[in-house]
N, C-alpha and C. Protein backbone atom coordinates (compact mmCIF):
# COMPACT_ATOMS: atom_id res chain seq x y z
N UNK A 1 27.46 0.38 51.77
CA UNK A 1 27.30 -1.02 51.42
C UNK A 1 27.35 -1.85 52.69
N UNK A 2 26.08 -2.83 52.66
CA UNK A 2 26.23 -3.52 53.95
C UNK A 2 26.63 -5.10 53.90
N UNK A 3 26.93 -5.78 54.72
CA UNK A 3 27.34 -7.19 54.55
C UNK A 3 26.41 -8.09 53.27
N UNK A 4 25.05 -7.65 54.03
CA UNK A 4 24.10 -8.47 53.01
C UNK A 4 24.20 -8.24 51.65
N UNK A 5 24.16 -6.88 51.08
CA UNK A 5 24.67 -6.69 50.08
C UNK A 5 25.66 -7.43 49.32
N UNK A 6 27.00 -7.40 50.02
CA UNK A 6 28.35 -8.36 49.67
C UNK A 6 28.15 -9.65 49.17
N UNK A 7 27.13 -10.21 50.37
CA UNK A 7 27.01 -11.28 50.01
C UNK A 7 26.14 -12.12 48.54
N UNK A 8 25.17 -11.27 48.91
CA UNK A 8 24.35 -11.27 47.37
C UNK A 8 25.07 -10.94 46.30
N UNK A 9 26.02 -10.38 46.04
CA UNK A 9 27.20 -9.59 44.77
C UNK A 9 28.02 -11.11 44.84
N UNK A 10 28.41 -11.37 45.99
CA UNK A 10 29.27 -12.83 45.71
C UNK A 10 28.73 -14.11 44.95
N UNK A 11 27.27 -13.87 45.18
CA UNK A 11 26.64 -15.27 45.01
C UNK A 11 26.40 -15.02 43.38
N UNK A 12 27.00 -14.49 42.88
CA UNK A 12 26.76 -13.78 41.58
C UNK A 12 28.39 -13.77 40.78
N UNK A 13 29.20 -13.75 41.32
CA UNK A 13 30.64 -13.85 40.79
C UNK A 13 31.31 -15.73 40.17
N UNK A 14 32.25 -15.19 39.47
CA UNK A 14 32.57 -17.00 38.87
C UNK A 14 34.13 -17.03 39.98
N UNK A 15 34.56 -18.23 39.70
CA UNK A 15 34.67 -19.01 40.88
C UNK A 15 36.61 -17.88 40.31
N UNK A 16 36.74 -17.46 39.75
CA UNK A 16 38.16 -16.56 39.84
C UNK A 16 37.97 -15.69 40.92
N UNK A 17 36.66 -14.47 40.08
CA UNK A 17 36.18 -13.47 41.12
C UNK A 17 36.48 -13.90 42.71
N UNK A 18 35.58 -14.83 42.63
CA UNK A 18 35.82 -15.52 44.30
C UNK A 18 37.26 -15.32 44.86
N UNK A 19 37.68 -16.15 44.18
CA UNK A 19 39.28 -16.50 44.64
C UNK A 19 40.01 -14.88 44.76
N UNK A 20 40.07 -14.24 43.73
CA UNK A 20 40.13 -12.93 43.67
C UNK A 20 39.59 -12.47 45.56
N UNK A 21 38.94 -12.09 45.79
CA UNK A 21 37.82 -11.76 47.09
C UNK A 21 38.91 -12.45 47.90
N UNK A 22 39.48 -13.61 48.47
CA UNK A 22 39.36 -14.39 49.29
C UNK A 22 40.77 -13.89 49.67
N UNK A 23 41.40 -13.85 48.08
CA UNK A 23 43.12 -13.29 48.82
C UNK A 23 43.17 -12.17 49.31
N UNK A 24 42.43 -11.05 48.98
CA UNK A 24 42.11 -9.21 49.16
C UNK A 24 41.90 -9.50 50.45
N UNK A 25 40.83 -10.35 51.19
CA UNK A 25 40.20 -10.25 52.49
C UNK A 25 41.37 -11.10 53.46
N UNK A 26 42.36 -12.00 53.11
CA UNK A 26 43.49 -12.44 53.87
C UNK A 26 44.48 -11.52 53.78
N UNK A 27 44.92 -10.30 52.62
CA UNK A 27 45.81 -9.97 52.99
C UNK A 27 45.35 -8.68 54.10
N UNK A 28 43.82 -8.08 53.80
CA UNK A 28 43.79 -6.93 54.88
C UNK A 28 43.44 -7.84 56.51
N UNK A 29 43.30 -9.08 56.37
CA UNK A 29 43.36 -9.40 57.70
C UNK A 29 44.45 -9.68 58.29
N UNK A 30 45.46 -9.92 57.60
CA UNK A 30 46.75 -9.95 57.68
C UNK A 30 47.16 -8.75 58.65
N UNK A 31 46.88 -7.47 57.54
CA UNK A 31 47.77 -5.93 57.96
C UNK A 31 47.09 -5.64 59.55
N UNK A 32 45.26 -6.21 59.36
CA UNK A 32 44.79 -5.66 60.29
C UNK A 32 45.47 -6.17 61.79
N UNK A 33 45.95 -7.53 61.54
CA UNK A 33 46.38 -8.20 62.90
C UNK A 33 47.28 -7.86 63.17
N UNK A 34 48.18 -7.21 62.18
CA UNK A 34 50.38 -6.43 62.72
C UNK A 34 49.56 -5.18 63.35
N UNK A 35 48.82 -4.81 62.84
CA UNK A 35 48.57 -3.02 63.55
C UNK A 35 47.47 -3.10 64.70
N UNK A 36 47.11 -4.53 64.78
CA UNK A 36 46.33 -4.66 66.16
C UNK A 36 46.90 -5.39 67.36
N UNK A 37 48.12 -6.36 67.22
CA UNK A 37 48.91 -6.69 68.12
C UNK A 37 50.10 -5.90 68.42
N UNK A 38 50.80 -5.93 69.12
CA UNK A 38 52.34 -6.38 69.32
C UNK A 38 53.04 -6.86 70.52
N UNK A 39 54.47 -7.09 70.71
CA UNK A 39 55.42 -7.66 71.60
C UNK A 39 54.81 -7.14 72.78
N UNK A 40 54.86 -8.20 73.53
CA UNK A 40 54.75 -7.69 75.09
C UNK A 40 53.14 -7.71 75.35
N UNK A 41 52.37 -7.86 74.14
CA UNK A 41 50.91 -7.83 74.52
C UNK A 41 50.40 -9.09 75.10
N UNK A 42 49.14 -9.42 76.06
CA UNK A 42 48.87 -10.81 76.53
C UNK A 42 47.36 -10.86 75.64
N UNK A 43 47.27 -12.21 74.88
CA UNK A 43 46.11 -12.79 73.90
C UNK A 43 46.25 -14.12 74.35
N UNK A 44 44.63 -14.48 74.16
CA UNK A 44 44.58 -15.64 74.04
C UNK A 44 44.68 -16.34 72.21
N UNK A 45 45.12 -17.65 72.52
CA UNK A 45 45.17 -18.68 71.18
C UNK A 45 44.12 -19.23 71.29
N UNK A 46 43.32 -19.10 70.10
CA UNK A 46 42.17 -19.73 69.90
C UNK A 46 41.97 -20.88 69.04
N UNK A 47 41.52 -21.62 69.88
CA UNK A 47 42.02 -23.23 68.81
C UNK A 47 40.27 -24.03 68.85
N UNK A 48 40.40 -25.29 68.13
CA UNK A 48 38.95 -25.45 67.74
C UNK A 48 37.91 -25.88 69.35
N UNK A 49 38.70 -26.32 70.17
CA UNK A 49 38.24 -26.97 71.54
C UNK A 49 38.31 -25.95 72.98
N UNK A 50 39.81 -25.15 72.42
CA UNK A 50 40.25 -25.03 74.05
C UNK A 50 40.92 -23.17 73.23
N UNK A 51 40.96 -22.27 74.75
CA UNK A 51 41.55 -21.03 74.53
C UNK A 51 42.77 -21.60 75.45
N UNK A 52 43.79 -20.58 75.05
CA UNK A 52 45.14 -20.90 75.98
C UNK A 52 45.91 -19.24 76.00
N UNK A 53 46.00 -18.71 77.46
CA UNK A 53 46.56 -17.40 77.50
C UNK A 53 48.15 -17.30 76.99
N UNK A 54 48.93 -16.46 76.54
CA UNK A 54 50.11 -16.22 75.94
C UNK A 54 50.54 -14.76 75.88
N UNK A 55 51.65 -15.14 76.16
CA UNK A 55 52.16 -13.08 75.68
C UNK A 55 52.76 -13.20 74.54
N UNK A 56 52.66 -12.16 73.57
CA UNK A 56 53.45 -12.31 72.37
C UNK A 56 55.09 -11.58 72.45
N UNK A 57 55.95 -12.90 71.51
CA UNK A 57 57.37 -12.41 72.37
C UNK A 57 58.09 -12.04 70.80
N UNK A 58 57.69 -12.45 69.37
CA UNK A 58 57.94 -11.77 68.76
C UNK A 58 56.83 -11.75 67.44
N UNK A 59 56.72 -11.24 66.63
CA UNK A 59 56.16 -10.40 65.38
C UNK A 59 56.64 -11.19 64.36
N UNK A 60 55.95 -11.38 63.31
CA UNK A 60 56.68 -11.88 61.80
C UNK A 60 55.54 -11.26 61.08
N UNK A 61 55.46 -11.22 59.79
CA UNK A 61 54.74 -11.10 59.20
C UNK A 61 53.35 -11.45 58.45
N UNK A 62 53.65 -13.16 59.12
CA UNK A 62 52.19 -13.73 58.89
C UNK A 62 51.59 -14.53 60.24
N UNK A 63 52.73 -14.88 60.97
CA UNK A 63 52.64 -15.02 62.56
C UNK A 63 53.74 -14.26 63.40
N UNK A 64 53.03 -14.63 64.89
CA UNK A 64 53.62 -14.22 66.18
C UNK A 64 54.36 -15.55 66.59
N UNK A 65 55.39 -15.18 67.48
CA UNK A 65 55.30 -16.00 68.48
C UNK A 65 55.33 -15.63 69.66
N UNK A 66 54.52 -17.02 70.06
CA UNK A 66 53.64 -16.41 71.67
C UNK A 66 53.82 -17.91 72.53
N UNK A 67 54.38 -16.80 73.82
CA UNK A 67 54.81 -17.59 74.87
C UNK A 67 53.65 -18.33 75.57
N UNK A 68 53.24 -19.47 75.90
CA UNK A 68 52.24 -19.77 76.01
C UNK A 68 52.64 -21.52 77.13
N UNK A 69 51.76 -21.94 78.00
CA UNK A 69 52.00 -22.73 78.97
C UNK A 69 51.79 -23.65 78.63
N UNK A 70 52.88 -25.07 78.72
CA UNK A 70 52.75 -26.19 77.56
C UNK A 70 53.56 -27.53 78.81
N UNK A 71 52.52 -28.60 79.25
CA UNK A 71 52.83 -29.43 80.19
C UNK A 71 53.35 -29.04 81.00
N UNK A 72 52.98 -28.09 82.13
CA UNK A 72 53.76 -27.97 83.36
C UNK A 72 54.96 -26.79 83.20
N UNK A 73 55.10 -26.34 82.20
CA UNK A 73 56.33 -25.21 81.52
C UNK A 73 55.84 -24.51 80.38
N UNK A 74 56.72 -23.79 79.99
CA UNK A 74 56.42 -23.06 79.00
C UNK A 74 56.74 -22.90 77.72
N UNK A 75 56.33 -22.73 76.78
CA UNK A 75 56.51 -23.27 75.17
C UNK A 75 56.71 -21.38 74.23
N UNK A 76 57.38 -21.38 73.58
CA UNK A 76 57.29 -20.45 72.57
C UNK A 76 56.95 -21.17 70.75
N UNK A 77 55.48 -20.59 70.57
CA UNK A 77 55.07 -21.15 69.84
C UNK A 77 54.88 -19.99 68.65
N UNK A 78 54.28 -20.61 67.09
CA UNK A 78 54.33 -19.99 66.02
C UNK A 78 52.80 -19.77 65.76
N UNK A 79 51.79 -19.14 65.94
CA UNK A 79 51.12 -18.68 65.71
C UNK A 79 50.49 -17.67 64.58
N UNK A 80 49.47 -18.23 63.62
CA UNK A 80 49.03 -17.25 63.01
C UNK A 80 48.15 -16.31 63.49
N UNK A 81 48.30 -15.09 63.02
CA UNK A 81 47.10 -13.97 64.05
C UNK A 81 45.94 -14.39 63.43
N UNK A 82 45.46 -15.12 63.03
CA UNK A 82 43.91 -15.50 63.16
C UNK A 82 43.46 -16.20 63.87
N UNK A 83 44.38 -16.75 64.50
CA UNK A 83 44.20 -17.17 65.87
C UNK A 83 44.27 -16.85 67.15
N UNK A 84 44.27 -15.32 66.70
CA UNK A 84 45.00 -14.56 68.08
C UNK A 84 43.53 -13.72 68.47
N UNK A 85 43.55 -13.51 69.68
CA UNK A 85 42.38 -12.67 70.04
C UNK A 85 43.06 -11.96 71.57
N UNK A 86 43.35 -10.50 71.51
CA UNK A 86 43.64 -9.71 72.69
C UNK A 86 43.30 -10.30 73.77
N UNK A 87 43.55 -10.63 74.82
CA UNK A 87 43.06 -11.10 76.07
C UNK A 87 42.32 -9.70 77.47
């Protein structure tokens, strides 16, 4: 099964189905981001304007937090991993 496929099957579902789809695909992006990061790794934060480099200093379950350079010093911030991209 290829993307295009998916998509044509979606355009065909009622608006539960959907919703159904939308939580399945947040929670495996979820698992996918704990088993693709961890502590001590350096990613950038990807935000709508600007990237900003960070190391991640701890793990949670739906975010990180990641040490990241904030006016002249440094900030430990809460991050969701969909915003995270390996550096």
């Amino acid at each position: 099964m290829n993307v295009q496929t998916i998509k044509n099957e979606m355009l065909t579902m009622t608006q539960s189905e959907l919703s159904q789809i939308i939580q399945i695909a947040q929670q495996i992006k979820s698992i996918s981001a704990t088993a693709t990061f961890s502590v001590g790794q350096n990613v950038m934060v990807i935000q709508k304007t600007k990237q900003t480099p960070g190391v991640i200093t701890k793990m949670n379950p739906k975010k990180a937090i990641v040490k990241m350079p904030w006016k002249g010093s440094t900030a430990s911030v809460s991050v969701p991993f969909s915003m995270l991209e390996a550096a």
